[in-house]
N, C-alpha and C. Protein backbone atom coordinates (compact mmCIF):
# COMPACT_ATOMS: atom_id res chain seq x y z
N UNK A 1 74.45 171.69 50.97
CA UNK A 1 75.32 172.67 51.64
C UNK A 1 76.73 172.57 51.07
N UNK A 2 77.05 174.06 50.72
CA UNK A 2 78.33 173.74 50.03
C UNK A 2 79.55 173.88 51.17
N UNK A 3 80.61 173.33 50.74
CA UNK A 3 82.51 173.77 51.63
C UNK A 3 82.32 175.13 51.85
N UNK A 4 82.38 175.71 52.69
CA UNK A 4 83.25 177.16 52.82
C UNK A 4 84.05 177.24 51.81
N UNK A 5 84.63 178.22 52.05
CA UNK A 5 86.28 179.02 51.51
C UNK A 5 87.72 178.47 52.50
N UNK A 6 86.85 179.09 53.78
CA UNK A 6 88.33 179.02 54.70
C UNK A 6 87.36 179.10 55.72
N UNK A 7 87.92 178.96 57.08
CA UNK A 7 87.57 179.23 58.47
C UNK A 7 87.74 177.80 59.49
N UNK A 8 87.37 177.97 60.84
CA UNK A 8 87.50 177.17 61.50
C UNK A 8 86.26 176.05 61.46
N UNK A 9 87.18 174.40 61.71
CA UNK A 9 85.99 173.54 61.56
C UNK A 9 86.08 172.92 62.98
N UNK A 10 84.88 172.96 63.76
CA UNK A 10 84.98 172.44 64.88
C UNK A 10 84.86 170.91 64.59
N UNK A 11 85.62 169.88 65.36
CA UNK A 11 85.18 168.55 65.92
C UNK A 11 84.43 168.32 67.04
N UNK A 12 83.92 167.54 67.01
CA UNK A 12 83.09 167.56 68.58
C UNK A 12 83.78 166.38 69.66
N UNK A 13 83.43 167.09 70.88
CA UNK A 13 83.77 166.63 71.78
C UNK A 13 83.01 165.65 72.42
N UNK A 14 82.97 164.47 72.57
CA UNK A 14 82.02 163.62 72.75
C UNK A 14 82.09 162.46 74.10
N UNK A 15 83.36 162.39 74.80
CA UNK A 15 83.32 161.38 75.71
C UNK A 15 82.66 161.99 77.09
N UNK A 16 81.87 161.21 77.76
CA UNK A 16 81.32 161.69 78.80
C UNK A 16 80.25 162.66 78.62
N UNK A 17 79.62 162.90 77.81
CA UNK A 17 78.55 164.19 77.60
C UNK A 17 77.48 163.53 76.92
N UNK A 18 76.40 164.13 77.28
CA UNK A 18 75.16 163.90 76.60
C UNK A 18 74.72 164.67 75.73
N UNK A 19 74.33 163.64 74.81
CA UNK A 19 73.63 164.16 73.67
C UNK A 19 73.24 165.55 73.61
N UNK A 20 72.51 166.31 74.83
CA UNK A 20 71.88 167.98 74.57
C UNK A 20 73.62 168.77 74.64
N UNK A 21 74.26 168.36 75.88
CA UNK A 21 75.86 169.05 75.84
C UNK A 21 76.59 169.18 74.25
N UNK A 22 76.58 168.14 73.91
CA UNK A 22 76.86 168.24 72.74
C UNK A 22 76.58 169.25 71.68
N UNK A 23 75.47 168.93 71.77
CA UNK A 23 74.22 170.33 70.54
C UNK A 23 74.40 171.03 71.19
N UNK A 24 74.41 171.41 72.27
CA UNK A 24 74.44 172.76 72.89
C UNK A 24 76.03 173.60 72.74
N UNK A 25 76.73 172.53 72.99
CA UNK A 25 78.31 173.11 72.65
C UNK A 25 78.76 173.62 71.41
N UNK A 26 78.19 172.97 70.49
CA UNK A 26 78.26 173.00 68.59
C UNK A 26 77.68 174.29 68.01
N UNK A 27 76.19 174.08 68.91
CA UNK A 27 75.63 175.65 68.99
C UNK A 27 75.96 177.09 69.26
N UNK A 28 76.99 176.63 70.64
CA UNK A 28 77.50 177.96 70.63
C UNK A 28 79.17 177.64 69.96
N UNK A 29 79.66 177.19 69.57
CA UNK A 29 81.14 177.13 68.65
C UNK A 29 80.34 177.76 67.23
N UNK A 30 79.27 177.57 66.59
CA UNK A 30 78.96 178.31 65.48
C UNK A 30 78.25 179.46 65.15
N UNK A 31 78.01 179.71 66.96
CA UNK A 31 77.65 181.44 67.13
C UNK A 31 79.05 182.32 67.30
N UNK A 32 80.14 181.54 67.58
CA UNK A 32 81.27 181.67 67.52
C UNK A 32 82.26 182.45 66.02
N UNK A 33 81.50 181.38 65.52
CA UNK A 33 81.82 181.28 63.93
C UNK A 33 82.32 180.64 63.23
N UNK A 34 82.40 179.20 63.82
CA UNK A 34 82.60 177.77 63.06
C UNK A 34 81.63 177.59 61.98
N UNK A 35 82.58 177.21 60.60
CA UNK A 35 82.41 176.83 59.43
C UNK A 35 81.74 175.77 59.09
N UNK A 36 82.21 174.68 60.02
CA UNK A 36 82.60 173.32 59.67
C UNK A 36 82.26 172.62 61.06
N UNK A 37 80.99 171.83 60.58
CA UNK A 37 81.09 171.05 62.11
C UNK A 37 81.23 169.50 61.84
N UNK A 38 82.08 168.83 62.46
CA UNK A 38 82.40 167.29 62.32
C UNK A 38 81.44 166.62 63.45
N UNK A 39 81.22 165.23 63.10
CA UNK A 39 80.36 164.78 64.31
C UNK A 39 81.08 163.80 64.44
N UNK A 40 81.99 164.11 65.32
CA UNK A 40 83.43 162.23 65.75
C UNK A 40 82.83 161.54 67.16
N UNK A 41 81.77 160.39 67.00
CA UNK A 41 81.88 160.24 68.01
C UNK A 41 82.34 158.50 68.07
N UNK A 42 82.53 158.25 69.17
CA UNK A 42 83.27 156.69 69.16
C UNK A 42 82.60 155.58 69.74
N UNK A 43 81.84 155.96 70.13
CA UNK A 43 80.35 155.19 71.00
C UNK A 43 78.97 155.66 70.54
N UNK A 44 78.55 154.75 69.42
CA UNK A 44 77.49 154.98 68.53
C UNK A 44 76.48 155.22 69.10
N UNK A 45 76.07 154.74 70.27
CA UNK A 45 74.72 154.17 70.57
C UNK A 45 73.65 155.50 70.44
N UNK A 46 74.15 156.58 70.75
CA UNK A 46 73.01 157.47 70.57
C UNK A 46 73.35 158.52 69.38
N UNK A 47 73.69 158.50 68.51
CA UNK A 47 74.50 158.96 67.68
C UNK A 47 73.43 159.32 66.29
N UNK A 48 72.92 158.68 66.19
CA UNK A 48 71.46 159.22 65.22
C UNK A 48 70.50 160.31 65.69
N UNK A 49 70.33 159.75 66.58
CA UNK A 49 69.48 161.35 67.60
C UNK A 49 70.40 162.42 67.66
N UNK A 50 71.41 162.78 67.98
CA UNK A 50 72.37 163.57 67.99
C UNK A 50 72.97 163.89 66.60
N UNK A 51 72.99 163.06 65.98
CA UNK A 51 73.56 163.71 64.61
C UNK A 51 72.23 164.51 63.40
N UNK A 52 71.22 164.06 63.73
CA UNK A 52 69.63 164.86 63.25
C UNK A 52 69.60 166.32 63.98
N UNK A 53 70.06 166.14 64.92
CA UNK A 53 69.77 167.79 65.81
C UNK A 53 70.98 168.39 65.26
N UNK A 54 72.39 167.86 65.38
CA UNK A 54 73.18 168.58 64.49
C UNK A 54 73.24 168.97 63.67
N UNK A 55 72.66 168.53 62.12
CA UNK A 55 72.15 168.83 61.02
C UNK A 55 71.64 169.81 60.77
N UNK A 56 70.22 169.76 61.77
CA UNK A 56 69.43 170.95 61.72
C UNK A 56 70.06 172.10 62.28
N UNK A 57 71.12 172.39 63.25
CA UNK A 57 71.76 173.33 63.98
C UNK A 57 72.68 174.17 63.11
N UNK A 58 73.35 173.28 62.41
CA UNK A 58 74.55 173.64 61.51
C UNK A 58 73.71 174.15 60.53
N UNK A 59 72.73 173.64 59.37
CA UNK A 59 72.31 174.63 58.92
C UNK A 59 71.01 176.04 59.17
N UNK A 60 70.94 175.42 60.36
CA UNK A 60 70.80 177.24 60.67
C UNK A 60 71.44 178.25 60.67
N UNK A 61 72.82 177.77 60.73
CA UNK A 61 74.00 178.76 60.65
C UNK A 61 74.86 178.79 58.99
N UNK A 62 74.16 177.77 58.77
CA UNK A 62 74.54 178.19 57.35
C UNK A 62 76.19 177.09 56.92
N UNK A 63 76.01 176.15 58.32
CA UNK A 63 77.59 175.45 57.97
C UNK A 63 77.28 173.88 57.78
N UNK A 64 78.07 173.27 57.15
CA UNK A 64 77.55 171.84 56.61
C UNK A 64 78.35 170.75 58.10
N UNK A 65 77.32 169.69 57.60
CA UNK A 65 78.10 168.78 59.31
C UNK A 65 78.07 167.98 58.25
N UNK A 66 79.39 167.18 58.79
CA UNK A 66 80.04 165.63 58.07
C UNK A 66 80.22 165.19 59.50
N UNK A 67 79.81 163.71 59.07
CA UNK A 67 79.98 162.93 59.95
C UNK A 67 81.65 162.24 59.93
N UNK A 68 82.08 161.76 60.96
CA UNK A 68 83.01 161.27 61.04
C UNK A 68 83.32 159.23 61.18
N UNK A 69 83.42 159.27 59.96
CA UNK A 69 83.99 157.75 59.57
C UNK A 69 82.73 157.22 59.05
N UNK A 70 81.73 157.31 59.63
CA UNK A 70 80.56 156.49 59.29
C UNK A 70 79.42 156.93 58.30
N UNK A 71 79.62 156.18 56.82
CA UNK A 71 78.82 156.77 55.69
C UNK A 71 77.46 156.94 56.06
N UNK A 72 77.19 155.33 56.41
CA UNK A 72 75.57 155.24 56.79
C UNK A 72 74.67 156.10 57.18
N UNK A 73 75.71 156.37 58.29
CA UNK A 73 74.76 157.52 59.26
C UNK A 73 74.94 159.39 58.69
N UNK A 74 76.03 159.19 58.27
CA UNK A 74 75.79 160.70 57.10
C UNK A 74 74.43 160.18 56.34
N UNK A 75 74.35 159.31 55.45
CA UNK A 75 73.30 159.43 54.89
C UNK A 75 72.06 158.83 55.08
N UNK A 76 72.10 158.21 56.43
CA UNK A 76 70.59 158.44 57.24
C UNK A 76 70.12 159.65 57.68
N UNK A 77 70.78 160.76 58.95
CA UNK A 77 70.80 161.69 59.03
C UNK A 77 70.70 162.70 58.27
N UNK A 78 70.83 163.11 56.77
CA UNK A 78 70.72 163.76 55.88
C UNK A 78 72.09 165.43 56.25
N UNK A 79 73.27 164.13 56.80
CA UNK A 79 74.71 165.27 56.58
C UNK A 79 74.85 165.51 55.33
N UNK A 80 75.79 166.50 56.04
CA UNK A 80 76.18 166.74 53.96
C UNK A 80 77.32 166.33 53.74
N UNK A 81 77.92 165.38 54.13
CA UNK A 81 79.22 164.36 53.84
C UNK A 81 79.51 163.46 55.06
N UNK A 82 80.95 162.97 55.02
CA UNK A 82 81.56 162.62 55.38
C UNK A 82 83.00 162.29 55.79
N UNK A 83 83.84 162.47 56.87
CA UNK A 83 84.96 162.39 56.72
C UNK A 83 85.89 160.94 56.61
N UNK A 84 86.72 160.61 55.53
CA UNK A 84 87.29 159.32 56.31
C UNK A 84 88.90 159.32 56.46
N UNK A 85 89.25 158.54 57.14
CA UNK A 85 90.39 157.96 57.80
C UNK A 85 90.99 156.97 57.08
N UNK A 86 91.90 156.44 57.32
CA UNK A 86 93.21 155.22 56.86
C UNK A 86 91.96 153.69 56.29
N UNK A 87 91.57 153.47 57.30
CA UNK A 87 90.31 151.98 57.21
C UNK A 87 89.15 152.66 56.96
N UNK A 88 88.61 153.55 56.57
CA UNK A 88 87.15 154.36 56.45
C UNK A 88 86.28 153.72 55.46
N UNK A 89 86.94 153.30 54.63
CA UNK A 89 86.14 153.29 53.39
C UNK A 89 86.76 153.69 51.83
N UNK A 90 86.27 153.54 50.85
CA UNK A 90 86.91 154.26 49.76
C UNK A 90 86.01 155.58 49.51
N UNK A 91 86.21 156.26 49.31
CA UNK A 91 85.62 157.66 48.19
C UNK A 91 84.74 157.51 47.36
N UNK A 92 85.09 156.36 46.77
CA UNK A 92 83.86 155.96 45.69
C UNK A 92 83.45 155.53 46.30
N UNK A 93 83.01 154.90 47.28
CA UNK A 93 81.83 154.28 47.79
C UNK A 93 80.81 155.17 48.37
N UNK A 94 81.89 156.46 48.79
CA UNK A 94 81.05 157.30 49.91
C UNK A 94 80.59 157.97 49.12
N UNK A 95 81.17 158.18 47.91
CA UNK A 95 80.16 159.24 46.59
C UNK A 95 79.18 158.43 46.01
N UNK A 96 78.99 157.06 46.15
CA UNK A 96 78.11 156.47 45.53
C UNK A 96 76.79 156.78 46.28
N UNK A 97 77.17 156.48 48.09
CA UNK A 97 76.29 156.36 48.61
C UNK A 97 75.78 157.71 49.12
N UNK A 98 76.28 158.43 48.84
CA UNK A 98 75.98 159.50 49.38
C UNK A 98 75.42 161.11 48.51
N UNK A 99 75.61 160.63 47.07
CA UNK A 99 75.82 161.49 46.01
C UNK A 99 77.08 162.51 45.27
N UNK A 100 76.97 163.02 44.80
CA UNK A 100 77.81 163.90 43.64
C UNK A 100 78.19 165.40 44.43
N UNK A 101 77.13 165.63 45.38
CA UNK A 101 76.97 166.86 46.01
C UNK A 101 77.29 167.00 47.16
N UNK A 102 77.91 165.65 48.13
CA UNK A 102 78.59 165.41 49.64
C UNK A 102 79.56 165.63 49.24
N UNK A 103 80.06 166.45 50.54
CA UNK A 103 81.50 166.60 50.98
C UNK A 103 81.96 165.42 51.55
N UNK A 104 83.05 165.45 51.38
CA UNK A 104 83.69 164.06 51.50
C UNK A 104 85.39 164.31 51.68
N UNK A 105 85.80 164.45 52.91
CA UNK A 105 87.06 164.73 53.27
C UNK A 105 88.08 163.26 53.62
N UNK A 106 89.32 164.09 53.66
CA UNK A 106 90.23 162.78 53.83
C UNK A 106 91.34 162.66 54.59
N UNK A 107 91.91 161.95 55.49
CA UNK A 107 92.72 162.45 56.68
C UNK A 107 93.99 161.41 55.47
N UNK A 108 95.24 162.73 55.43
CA UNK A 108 96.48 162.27 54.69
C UNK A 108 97.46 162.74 54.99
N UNK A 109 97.06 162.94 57.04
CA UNK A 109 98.43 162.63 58.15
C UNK A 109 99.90 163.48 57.54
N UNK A 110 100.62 163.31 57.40
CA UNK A 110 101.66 163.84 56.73
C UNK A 110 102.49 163.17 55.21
N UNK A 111 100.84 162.90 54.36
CA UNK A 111 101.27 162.03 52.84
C UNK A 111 100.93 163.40 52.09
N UNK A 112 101.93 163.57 51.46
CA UNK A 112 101.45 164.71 50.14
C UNK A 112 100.64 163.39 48.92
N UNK A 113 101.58 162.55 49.33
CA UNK A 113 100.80 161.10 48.17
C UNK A 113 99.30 160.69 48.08
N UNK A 114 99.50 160.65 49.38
CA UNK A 114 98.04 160.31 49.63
C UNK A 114 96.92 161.27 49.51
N UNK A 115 97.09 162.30 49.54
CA UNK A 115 96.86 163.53 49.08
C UNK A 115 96.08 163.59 47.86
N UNK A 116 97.35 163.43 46.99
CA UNK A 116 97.18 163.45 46.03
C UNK A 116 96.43 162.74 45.02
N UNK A 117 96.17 161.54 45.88
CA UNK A 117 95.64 160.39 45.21
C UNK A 117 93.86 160.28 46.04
N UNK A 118 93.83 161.33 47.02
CA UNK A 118 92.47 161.32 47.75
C UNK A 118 91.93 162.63 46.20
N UNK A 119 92.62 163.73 46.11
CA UNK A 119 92.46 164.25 45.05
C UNK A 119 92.06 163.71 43.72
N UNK A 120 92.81 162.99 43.38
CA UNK A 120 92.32 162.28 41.99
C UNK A 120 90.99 161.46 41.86
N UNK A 121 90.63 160.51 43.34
CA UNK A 121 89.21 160.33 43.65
C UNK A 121 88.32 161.03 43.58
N UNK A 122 88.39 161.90 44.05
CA UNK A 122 87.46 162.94 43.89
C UNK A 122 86.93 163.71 45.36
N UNK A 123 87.89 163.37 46.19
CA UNK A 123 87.71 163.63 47.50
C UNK A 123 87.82 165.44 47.43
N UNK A 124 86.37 165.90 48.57
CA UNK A 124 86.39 167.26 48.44
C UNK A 124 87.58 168.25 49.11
N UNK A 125 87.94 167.42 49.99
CA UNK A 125 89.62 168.02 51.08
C UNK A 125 89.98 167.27 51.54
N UNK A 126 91.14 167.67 52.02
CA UNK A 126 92.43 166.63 52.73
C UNK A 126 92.16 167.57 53.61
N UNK A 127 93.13 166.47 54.49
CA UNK A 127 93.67 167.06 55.78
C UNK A 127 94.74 166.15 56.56
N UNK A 128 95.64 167.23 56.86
CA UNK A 128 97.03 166.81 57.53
C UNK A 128 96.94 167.09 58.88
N UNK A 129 98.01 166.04 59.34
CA UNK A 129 98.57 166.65 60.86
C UNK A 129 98.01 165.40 61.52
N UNK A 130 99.10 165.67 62.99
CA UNK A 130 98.81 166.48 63.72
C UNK A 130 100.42 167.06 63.57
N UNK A 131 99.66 168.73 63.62
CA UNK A 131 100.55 169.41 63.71
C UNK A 131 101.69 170.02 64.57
N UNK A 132 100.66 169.86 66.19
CA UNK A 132 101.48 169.98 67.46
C UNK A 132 100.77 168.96 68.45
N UNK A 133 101.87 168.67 69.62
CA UNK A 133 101.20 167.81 70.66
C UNK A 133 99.58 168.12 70.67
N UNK A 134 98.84 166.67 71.03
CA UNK A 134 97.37 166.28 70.96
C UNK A 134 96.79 165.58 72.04
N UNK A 135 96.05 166.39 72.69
CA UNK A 135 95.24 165.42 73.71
C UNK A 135 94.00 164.82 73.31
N UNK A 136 93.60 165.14 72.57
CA UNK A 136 92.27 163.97 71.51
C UNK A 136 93.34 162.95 70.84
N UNK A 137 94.60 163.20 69.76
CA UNK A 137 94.86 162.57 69.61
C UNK A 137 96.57 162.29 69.62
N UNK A 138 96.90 162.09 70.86
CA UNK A 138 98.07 161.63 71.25
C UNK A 138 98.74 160.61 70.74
N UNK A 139 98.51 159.79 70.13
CA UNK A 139 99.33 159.01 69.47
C UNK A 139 99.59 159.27 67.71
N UNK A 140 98.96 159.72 67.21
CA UNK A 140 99.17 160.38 65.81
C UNK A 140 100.32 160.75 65.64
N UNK A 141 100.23 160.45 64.55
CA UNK A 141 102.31 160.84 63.60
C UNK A 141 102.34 162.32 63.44
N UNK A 142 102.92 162.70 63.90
CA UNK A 142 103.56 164.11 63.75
C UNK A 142 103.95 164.47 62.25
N UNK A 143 103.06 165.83 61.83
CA UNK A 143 103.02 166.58 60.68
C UNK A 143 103.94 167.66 60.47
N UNK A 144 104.39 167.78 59.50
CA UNK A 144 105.78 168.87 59.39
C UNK A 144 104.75 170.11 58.80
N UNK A 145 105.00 171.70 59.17
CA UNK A 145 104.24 172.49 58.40
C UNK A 145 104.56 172.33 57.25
N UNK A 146 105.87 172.14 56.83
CA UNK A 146 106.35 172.47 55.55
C UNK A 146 105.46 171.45 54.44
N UNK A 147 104.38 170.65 54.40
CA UNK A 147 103.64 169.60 53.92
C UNK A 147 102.63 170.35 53.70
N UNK A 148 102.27 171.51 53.96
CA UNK A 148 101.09 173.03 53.88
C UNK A 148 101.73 173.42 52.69
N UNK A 149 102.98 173.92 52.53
CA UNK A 149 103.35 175.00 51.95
C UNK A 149 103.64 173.83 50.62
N UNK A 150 103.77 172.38 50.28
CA UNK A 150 104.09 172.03 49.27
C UNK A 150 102.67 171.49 48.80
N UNK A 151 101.42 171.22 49.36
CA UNK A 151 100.42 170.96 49.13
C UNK A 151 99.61 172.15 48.58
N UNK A 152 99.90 173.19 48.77
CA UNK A 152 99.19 174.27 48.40
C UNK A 152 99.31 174.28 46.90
N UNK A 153 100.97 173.92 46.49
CA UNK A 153 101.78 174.04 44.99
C UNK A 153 101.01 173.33 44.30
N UNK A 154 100.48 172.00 44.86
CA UNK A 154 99.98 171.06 43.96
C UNK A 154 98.84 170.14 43.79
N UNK A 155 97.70 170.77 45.16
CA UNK A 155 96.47 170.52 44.79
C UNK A 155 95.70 171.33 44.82
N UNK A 156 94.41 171.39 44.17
CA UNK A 156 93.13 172.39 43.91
C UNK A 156 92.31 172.29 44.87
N UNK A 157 92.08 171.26 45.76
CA UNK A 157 91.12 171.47 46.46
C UNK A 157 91.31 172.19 48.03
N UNK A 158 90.29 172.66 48.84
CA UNK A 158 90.82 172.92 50.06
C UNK A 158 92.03 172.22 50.96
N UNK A 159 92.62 172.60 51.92
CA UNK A 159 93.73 171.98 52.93
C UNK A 159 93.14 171.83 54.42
N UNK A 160 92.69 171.30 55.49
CA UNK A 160 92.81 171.52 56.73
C UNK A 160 94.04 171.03 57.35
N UNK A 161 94.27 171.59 58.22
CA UNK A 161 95.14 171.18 59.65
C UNK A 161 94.71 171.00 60.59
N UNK A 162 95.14 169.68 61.73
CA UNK A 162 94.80 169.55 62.36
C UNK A 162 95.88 169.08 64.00
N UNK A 163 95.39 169.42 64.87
CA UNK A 163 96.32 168.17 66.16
C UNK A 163 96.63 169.85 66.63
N UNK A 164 96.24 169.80 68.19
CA UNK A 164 97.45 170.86 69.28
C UNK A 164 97.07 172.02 68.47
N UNK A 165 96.26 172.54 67.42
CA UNK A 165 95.65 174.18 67.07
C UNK A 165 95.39 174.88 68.42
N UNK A 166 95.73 176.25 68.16
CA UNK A 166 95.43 176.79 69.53
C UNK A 166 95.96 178.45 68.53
N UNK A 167 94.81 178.76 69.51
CA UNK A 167 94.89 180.18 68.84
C UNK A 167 96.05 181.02 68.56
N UNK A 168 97.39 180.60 69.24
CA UNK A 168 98.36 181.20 69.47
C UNK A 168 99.67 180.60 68.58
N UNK A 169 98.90 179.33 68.16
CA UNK A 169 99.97 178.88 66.98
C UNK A 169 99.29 178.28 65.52
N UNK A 170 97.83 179.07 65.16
CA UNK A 170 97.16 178.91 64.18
C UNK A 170 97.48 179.22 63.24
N UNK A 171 98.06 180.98 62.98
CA UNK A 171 98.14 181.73 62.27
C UNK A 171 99.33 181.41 61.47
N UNK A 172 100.32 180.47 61.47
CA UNK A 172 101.68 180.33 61.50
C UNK A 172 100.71 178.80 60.11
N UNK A 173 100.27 178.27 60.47
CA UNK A 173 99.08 176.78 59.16
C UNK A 173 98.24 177.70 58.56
N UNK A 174 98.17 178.66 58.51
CA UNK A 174 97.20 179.72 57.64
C UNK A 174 97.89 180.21 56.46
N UNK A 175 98.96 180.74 57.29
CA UNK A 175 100.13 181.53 56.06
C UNK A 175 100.88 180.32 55.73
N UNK A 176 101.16 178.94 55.68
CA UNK A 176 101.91 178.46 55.37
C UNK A 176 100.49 177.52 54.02
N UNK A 177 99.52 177.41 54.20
CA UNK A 177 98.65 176.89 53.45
C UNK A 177 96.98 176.21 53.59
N UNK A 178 97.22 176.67 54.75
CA UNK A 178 96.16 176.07 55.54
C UNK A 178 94.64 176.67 55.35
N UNK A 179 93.67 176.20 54.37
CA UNK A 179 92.47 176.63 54.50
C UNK A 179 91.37 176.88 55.77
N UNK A 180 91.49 175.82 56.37
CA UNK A 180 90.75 175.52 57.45
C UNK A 180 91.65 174.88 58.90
N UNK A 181 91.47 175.37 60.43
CA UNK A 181 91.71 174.71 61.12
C UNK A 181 90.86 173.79 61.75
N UNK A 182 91.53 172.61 62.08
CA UNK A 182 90.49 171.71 62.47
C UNK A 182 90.56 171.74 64.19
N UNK A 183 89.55 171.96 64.80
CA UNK A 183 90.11 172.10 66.33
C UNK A 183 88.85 171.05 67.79
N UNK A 184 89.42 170.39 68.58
CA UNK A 184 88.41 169.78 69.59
C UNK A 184 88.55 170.40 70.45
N UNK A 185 89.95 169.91 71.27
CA UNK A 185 89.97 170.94 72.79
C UNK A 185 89.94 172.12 72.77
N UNK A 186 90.65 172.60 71.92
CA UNK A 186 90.88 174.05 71.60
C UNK A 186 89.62 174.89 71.77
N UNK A 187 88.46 174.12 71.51
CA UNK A 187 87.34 174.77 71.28
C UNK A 187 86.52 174.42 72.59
N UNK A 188 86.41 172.84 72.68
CA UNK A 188 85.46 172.63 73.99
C UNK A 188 86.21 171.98 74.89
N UNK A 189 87.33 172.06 75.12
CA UNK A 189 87.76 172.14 76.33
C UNK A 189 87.20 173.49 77.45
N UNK A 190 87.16 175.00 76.33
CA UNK A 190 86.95 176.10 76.98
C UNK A 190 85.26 176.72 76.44
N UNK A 191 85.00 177.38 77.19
CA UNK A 191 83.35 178.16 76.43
C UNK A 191 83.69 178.31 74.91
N UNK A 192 82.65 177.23 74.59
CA UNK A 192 83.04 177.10 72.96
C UNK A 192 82.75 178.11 72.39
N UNK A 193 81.98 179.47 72.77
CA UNK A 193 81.61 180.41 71.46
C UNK A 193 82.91 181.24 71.47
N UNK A 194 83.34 181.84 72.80
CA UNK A 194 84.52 182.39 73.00
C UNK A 194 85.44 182.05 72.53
N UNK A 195 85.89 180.77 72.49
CA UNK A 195 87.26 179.93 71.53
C UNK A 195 87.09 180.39 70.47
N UNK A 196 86.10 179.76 69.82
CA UNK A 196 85.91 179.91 68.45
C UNK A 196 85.65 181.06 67.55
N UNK A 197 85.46 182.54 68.29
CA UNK A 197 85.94 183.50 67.76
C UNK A 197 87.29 183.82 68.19
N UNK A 198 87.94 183.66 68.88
CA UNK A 198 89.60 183.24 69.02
C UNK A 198 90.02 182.99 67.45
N UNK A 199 89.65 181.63 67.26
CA UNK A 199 90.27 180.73 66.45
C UNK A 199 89.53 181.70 65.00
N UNK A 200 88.20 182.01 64.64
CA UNK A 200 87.94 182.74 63.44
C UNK A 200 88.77 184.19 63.13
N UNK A 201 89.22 184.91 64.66
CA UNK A 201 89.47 185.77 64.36
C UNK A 201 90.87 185.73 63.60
N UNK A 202 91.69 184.15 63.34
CA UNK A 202 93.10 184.42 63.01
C UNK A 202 92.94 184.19 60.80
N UNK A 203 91.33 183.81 60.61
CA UNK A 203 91.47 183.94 59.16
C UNK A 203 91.27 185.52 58.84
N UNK A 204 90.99 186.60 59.89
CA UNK A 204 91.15 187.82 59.36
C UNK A 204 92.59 189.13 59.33
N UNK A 205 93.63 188.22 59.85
CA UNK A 205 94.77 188.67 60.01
C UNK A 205 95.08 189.01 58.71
């Protein structure tokens, strides 16, 4: 499964919900018209069963699921990547283990450097932010837009944004450089299919 172009990538919402809530929420965020489904969850234990039904869900719709932080289970599950973080792992490892043909994203917070250097690995996208206040992730370093508009100048691969997206201040990381929004509450805090044509409808502006 290849990257999109552009559009919204849902994260999933995972504390307190069971495994079917889950698939069932993802399900309707990509009848919605989510691109991109992430599987973040922080309490493993059932997380293989749930990430196999995701797989199969996402490509029914035609959108690739990366798992979040954990190679293994991308490539037990048969995701089509993985995302990592600050302690995740290296790139090369996750292309080793995972092949030539996983997506393989990279959280680079507000580093154009790091960026740049997830780029030269061979990492398939970055991603910045948080861009506005975050209730998933409230303690995260605050992202300047203007880190969109100089990243666009100087790397080839896709951009996401992420942190406090909301349909009403999306469009503003789109035009400034933003390939993809990355969104949790935004999406399943509320009836996820409804959000998420919210949030698709601002790549047709």
């Amino acid at each position: 499964m290849k990257l999109p172009k552009k559009g919204l990538y849902a994260i999933t919402q995972t504390d307190n919900k069971t495994g079917a809530t889950i698939v069932n929420e993802v399900s309707a965020a990509l009848k919605g018209g989510a691109v991109i489904v992430q599987y973040r969850e922080k309490n493993p234990q059932a997380s293989s069963c749930v990430a196999h039904k995701l797989v199969k869900i996402c490509h029914q719709h035609n959108a690739p699921l990366l798992i979040n932080d954990d190679i293994e289970l991308a490539k037990q599950s048969g995701a089509d990547g993985v995302h990592l973080g600050r302690e995740d792992g290296a790139i090369a490892q996750a292309r080793e283990q995972l092949g030539d043909n996983a997506i393989i994203g990279v959280s680079c917070y507000n580093s154009l450097e790091l960026a740049l250097d997830a780029q030269a690995q061979g990492a398939s996208y970055v991603a910045f932010g948080r861009f506005f206040p975050s209730t998933s992730k409230p303690l995260a370093a605050p992202a300047d837009i203007d880190i969109l508009r100089q990243a666009k100048l100087v790397l080839t691969i896709p951009i996401v944004a992420i942190g406090g997206i909301l349909p009403g201040n999306g469009a503003q990381l789109i035009t400034a450089g933003a390939d993809f929004l990355a969104v949790i509450g935004g999406i399943f805090d509320h009836q996820p299919e409804q959000a998420a044509k919210a949030y698709q409808d601002l790549f047709r502006l």
